[in-house]
Every structure is written in C-alpha cells, then in structure tokens.
PDB file of N, CA and C in Angstrom:
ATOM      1  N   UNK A   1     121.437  91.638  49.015  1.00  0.00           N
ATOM      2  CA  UNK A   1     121.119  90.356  49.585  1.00  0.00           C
ATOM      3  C   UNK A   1     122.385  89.508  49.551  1.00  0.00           C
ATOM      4  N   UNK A   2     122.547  88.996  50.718  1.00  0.00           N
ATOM      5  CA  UNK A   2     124.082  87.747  50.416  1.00  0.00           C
ATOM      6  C   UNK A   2     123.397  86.701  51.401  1.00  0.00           C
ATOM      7  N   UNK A   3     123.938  85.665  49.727  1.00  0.00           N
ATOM      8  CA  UNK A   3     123.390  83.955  50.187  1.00  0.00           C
ATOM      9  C   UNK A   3     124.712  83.135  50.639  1.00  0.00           C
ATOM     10  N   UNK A   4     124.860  82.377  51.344  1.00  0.00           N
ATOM     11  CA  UNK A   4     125.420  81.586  52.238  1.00  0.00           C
ATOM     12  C   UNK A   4     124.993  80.261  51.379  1.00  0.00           C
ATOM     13  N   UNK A   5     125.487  79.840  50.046  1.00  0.00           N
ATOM     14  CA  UNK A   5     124.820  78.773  49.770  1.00  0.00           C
ATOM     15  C   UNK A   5     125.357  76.743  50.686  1.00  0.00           C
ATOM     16  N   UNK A   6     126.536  77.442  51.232  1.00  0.00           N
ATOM     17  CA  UNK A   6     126.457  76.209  51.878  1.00  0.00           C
ATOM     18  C   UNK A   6     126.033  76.154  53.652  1.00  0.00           C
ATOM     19  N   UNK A   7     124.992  77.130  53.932  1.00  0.00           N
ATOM     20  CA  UNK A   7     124.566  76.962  55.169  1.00  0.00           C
ATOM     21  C   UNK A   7     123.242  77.683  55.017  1.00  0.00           C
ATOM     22  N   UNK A   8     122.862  77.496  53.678  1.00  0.00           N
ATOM     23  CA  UNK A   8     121.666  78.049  53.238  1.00  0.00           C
ATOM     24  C   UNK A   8     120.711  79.112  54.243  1.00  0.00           C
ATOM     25  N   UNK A   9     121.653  79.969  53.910  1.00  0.00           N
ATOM     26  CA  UNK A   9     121.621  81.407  54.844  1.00  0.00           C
ATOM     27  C   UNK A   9     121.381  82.605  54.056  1.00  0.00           C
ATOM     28  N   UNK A  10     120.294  83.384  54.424  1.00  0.00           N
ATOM     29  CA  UNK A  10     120.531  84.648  52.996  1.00  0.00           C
ATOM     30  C   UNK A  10     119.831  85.835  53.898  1.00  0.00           C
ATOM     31  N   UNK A  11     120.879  86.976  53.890  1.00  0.00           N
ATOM     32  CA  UNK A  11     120.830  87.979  55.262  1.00  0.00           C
ATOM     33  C   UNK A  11     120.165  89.281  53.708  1.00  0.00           C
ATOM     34  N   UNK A  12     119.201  89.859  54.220  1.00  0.00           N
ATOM     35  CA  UNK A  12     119.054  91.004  53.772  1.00  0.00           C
ATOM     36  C   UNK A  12     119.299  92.493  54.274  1.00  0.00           C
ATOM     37  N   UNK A  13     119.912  93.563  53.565  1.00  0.00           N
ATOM     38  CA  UNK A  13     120.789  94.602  53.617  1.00  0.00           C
ATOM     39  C   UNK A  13     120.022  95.650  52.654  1.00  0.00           C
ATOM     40  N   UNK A  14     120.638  97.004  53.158  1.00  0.00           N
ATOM     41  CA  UNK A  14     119.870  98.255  52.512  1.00  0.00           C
ATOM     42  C   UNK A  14     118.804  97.854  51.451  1.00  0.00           C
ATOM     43  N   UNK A  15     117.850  97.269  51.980  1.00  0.00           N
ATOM     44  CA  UNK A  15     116.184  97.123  51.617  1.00  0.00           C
ATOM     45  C   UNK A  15     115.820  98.924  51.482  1.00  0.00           C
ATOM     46  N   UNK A  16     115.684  99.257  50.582  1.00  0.00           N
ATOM     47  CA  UNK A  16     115.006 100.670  50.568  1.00  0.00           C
ATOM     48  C   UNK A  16     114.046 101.252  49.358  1.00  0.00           C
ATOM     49  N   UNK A  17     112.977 101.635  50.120  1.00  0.00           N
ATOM     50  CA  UNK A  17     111.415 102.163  49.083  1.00  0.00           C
ATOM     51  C   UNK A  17     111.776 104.136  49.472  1.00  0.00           C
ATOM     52  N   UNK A  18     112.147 104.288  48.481  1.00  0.00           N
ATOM     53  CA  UNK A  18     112.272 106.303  47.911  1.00  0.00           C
ATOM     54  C   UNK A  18     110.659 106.536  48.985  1.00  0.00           C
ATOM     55  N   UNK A  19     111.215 107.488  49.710  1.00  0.00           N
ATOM     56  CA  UNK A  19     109.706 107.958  50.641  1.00  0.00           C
ATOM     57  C   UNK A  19     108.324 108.200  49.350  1.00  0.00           C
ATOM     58  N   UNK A  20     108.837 108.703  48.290  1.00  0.00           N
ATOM     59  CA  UNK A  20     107.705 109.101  47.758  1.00  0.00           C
ATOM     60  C   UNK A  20     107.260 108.132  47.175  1.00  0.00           C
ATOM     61  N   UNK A  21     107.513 106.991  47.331  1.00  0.00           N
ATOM     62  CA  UNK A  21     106.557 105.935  46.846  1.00  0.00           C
ATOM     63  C   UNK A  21     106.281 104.576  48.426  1.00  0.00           C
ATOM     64  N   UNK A  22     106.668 104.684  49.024  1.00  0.00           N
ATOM     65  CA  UNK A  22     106.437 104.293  50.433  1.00  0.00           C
ATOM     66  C   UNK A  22     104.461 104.592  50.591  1.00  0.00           C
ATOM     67  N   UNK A  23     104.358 102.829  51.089  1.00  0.00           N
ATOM     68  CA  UNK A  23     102.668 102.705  51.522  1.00  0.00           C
ATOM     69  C   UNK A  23     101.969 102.133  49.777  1.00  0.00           C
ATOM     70  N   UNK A  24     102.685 101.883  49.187  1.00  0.00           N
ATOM     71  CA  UNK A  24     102.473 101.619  47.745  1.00  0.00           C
ATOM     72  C   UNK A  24     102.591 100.130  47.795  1.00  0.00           C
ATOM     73  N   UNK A  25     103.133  99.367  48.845  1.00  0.00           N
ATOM     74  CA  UNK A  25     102.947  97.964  48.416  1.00  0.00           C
ATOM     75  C   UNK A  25     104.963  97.418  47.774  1.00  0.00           C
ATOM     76  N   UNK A  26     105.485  98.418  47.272  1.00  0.00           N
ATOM     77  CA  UNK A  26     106.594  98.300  46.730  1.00  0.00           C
ATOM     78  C   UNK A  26     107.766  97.628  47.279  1.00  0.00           C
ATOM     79  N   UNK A  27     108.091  97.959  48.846  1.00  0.00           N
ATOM     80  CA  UNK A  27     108.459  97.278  49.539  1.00  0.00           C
ATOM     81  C   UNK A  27     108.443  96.016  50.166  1.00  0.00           C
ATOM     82  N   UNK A  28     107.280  95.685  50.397  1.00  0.00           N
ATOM     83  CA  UNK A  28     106.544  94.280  50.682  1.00  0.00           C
ATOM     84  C   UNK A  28     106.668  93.283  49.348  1.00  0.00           C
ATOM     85  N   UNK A  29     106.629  94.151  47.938  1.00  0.00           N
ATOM     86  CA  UNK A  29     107.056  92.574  47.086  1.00  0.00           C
ATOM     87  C   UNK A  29     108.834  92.879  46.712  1.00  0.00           C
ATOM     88  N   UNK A  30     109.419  93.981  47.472  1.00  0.00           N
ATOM     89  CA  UNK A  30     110.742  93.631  47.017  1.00  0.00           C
ATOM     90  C   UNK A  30     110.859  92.620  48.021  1.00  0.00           C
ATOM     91  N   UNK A  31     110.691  92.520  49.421  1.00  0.00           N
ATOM     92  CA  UNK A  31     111.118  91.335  50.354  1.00  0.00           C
ATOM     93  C   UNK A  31     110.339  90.351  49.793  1.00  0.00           C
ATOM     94  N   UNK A  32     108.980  90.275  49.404  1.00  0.00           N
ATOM     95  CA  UNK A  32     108.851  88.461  49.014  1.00  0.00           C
ATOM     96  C   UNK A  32     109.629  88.170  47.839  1.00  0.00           C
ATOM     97  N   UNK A  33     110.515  89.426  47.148  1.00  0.00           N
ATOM     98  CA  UNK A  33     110.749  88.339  45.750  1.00  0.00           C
ATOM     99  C   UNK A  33     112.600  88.256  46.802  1.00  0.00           C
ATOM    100  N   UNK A  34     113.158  88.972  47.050  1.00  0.00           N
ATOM    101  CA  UNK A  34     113.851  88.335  47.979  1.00  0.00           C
ATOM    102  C   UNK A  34     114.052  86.938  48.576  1.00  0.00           C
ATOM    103  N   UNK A  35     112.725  86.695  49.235  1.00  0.00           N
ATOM    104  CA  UNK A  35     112.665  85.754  50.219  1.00  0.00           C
ATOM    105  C   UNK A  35     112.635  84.217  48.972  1.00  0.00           C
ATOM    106  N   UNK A  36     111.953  84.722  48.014  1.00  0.00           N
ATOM    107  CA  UNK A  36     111.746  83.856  46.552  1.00  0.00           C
ATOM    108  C   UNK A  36     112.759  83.409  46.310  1.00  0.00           C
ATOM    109  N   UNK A  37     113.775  84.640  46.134  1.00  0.00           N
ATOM    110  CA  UNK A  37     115.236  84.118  45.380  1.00  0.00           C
ATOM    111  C   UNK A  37     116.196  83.479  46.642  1.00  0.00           C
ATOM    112  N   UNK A  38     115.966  83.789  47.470  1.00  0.00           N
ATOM    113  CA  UNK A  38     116.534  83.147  48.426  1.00  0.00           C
ATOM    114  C   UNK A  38     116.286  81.306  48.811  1.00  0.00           C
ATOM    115  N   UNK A  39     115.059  81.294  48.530  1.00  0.00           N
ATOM    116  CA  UNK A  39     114.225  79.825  48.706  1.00  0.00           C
ATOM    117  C   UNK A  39     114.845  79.527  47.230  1.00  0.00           C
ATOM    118  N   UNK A  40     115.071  79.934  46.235  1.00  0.00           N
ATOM    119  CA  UNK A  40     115.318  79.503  45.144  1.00  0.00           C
ATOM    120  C   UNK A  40     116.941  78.922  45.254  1.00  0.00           C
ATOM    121  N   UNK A  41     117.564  79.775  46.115  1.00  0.00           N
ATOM    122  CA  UNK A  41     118.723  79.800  46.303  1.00  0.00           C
ATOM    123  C   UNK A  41     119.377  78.587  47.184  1.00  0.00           C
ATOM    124  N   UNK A  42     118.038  77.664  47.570  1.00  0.00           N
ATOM    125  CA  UNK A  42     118.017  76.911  48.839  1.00  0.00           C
ATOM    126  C   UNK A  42     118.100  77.075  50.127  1.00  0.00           C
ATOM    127  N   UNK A  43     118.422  78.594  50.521  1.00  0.00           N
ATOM    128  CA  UNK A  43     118.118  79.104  51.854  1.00  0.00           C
ATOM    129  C   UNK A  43     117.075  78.348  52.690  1.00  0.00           C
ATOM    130  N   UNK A  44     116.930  77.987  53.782  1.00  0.00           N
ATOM    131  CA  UNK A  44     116.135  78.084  54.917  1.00  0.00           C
ATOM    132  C   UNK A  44     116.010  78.699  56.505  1.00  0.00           C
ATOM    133  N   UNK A  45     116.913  79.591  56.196  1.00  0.00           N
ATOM    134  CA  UNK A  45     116.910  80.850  56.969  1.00  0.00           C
ATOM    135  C   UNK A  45     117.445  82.379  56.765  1.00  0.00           C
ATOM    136  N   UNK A  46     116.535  83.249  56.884  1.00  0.00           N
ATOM    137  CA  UNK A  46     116.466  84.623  56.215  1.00  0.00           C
ATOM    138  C   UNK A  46     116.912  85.419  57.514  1.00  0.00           C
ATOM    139  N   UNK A  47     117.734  86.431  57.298  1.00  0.00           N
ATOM    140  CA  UNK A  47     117.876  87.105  58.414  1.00  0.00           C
ATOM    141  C   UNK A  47     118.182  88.651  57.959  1.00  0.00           C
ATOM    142  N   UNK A  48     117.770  89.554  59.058  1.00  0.00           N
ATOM    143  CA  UNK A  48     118.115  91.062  58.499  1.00  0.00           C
ATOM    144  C   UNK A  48     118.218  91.789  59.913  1.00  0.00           C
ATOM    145  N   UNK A  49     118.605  92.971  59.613  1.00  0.00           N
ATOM    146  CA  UNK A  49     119.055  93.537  61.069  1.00  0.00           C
ATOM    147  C   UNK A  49     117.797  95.092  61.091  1.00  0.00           C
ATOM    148  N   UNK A  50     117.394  95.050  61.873  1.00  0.00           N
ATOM    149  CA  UNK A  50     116.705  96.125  62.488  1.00  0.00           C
ATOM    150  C   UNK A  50     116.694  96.853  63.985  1.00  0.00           C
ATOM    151  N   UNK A  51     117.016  98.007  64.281  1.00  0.00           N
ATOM    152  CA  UNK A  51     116.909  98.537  65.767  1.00  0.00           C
ATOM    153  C   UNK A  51     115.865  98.542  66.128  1.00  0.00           C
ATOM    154  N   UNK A  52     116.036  98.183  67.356  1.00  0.00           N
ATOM    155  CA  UNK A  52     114.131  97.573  67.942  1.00  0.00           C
ATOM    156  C   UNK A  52     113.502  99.658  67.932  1.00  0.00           C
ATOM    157  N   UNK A  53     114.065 100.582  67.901  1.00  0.00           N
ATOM    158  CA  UNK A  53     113.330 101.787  68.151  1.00  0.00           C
ATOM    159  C   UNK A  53     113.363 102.558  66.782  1.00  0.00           C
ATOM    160  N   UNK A  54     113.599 101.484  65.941  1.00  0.00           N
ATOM    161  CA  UNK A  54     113.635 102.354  64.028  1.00  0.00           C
ATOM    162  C   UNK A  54     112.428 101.827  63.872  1.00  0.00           C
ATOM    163  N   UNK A  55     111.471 102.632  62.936  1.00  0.00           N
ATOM    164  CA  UNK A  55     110.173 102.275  62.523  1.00  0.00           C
ATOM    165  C   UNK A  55     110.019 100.807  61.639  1.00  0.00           C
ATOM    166  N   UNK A  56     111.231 100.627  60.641  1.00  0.00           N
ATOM    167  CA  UNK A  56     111.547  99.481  60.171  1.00  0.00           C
ATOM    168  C   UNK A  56     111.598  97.907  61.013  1.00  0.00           C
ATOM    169  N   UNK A  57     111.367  98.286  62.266  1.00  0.00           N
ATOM    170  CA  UNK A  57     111.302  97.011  62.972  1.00  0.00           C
ATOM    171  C   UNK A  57     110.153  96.525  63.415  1.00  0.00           C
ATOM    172  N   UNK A  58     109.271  97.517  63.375  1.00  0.00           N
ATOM    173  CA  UNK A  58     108.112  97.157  63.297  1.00  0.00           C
ATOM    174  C   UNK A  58     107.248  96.723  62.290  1.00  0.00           C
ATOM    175  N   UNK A  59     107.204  97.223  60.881  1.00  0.00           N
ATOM    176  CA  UNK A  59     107.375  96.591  59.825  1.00  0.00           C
ATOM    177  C   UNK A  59     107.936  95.456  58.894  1.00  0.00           C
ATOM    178  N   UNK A  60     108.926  95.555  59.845  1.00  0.00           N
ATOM    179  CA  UNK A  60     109.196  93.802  59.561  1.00  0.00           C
ATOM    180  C   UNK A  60     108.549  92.409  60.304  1.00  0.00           C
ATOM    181  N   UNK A  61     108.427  93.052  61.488  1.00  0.00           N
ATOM    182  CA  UNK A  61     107.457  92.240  62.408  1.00  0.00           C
ATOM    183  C   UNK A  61     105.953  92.384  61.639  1.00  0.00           C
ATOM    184  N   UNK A  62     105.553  93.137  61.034  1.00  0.00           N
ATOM    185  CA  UNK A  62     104.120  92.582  60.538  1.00  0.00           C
ATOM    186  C   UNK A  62     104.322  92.268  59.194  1.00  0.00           C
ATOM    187  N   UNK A  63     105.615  91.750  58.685  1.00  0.00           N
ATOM    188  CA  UNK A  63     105.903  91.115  57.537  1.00  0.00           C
ATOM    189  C   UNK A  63     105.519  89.487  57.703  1.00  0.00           C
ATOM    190  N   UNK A  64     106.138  88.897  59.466  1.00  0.00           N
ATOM    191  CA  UNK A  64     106.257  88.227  59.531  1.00  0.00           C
ATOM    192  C   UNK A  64     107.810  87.640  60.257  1.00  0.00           C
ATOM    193  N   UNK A  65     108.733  88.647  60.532  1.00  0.00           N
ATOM    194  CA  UNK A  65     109.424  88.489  60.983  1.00  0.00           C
ATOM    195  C   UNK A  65     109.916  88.549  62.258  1.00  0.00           C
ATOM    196  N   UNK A  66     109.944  87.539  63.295  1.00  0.00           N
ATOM    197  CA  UNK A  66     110.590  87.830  64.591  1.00  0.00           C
ATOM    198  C   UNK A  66     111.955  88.291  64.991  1.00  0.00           C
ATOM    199  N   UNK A  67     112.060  88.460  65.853  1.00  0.00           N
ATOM    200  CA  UNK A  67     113.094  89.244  66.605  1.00  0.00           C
ATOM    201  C   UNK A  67     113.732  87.590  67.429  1.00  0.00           C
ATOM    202  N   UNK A  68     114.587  87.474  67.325  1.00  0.00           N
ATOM    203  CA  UNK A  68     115.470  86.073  67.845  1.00  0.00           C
ATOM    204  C   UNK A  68     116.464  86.309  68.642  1.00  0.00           C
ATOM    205  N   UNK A  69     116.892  87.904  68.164  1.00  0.00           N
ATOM    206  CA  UNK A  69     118.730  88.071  68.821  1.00  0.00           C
ATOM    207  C   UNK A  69     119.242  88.935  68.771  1.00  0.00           C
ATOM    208  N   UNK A  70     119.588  89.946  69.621  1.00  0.00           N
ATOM    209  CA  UNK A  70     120.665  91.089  69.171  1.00  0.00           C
ATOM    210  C   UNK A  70     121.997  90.925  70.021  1.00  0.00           C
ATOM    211  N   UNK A  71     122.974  91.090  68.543  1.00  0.00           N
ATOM    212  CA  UNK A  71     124.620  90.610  69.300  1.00  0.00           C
ATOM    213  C   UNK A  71     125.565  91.840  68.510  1.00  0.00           C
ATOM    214  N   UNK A  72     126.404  92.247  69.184  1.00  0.00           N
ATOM    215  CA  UNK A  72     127.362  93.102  68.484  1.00  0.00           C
ATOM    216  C   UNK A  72     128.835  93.151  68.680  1.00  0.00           C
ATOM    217  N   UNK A  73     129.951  92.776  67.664  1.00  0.00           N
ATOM    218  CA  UNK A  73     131.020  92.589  68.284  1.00  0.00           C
ATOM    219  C   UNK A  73     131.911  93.990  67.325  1.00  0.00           C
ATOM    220  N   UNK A  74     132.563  94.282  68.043  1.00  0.00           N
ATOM    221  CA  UNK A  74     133.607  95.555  67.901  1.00  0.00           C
ATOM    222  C   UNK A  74     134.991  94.818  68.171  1.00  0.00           C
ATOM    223  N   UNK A  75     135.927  95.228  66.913  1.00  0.00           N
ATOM    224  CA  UNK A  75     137.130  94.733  67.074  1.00  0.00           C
ATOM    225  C   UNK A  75     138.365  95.701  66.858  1.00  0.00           C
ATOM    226  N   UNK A  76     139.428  96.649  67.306  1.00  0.00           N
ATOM    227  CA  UNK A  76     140.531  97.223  66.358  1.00  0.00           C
ATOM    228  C   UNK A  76     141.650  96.465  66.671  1.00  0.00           C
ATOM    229  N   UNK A  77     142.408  97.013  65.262  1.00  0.00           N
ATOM    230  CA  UNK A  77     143.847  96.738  64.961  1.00  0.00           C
ATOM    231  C   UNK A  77     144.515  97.456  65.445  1.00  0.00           C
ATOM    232  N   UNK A  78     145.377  97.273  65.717  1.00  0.00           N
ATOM    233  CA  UNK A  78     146.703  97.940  66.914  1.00  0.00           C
ATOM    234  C   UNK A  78     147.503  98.321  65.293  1.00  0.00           C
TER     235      UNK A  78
END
C-alpha cells in the first residue's frame, strides 16, 4: 500500500489471497483494513489498478470499486 499523505492518496498494489484459501472472506477484510488504514492515514481517495479482462476486476467492482480511467505512459533512456 503507498499513502500520498499530502494529497491524501493511498494506491493499493500486489493485494494477494494463496488460491488455497481464496472464497474464505480473507481478501475482502485485507482491502477493508487497507481502506481503514488508509482513512486513518487521512486518505480520501483509494486507487488500484486492474485489467478490465483479469478476473480481479470484477471483484473489485463488487467490492465497490469503479472503473474511472485507464492511462499508460512508456518512457526510455537513450
């Protein structure tokens, strides 16, 4: 998780439930205590990245999470 405490921003990253415990609920309170420490953190906006055709994006959408934006920038050094 990385908080942005002066634009009270907190992006979540490799979120992951071991398959063999997946459908257990385990996942769903690692993101609310997330979203907890984040509100704790003063955040008021949460953000995470999902491919709209990974199963994970659909699961986040019945977390509660919308889809707002997809942007991608690519840069090299010479």
């Amino acid at each position: 998780m990385y908080v942005d405490t002066e634009a009270n921003i907190c992006q979540f990253e490799n979120l992951f439930t071991h398959p063999d415990h997946r459908g257990l609920g385990y996942g769903e309170a690692l993101v609310a205590d997330a979203l907890a420490r984040g509100q704790d953190a003063g955040c008021d906006l949460f953000f995470l990245t999902a491919a709209a055709d990974d199963w994970t994006h659909d699961w986040y959408q019945r977390m509660g999470f919308v889809e707002v934006g997809m942007s991608h920038h690519f840069s090299c050094a010479d």
